[in-house]
C-alpha atoms as a PDB file:
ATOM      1  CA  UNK A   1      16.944  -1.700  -1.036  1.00  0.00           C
ATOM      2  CA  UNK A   2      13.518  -2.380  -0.328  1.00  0.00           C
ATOM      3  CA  UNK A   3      10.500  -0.270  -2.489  1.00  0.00           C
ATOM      4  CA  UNK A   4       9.347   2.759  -0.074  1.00  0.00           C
ATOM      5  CA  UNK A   5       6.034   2.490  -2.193  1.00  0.00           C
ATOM      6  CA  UNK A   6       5.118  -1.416  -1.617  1.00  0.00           C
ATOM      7  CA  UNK A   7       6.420  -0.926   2.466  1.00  0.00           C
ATOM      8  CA  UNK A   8       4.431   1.787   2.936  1.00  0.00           C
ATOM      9  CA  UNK A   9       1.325   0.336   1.344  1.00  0.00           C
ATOM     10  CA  UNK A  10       1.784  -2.723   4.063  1.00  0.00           C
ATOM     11  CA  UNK A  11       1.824  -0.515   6.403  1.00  0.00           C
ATOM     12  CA  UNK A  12      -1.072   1.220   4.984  1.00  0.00           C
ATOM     13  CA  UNK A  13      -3.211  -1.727   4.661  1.00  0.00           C
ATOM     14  CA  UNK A  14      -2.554  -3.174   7.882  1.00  0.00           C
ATOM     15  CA  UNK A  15      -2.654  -0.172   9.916  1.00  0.00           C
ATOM     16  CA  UNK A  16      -6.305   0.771   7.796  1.00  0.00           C
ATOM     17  CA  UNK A  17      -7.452  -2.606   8.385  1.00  0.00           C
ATOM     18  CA  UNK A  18      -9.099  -2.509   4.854  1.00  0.00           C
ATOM     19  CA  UNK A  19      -8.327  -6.285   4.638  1.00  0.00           C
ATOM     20  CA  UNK A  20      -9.390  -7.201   8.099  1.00  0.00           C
ATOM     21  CA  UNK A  21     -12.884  -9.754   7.955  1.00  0.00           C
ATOM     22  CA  UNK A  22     -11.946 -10.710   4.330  1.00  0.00           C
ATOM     23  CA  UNK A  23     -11.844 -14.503   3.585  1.00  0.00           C
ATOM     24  CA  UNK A  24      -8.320 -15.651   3.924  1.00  0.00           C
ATOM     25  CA  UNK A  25      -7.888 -16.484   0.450  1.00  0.00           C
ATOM     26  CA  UNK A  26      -8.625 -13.023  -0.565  1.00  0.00           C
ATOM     27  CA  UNK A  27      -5.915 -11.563   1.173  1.00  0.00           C
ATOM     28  CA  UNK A  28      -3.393 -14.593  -0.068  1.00  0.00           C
ATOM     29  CA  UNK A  29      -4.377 -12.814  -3.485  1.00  0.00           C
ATOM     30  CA  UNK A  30      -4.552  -8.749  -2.551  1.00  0.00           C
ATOM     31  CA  UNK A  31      -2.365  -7.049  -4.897  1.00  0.00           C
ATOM     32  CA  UNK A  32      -0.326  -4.982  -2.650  1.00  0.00           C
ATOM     33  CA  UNK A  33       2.502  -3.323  -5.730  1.00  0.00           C
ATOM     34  CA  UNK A  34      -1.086  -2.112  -7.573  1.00  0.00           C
ATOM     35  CA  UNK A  35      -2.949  -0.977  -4.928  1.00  0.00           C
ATOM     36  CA  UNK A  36      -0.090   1.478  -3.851  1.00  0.00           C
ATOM     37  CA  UNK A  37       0.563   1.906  -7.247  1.00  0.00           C
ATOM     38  CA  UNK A  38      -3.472   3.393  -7.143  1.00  0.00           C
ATOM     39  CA  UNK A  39      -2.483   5.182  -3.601  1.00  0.00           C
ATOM     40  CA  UNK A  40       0.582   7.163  -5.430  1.00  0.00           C
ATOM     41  CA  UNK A  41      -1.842   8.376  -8.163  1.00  0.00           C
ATOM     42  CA  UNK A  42      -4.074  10.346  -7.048  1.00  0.00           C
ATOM     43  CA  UNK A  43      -3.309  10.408  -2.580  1.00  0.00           C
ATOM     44  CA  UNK A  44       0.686  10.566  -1.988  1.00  0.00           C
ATOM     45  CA  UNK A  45       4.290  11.349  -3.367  1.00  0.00           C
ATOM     46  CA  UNK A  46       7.331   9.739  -3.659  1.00  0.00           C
ATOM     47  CA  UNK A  47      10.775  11.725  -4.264  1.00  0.00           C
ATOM     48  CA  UNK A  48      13.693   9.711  -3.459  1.00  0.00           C
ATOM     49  CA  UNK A  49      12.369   7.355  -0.577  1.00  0.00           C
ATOM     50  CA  UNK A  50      10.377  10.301   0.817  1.00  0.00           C
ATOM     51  CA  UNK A  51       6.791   9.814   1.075  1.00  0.00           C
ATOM     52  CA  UNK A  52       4.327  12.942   1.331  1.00  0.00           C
ATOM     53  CA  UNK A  53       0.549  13.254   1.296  1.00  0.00           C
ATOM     54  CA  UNK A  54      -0.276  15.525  -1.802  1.00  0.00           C
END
């Protein structure tokens, strides 16, 4: 079972475009399981593969 957290936060990132125009190399090195780890902090919810925007 894949982690509803890190999908969604490829999805978030790529549908944002937050990385789009960085150097290559910076996006070889993003750190996708933090930054959604961030995202679920203070912005959205997960209960049981649900996500929700808090």
């Amino acid at each position: 079972m894949k982690d509803p957290i890190t999908e969604f936060t490829y999805q978030y990132v790529e549908d944002t475009g937050i990385l789009s125009g960085a150097p290559e190399i910076l996006e070889r090195y993003f750190d996708f399981v933090a930054f959604g780890r961030d995202l679920f902090l203070e912005s959205y919810t997960e209960i049981n593969g649900f996500l929700f925007v808090d």
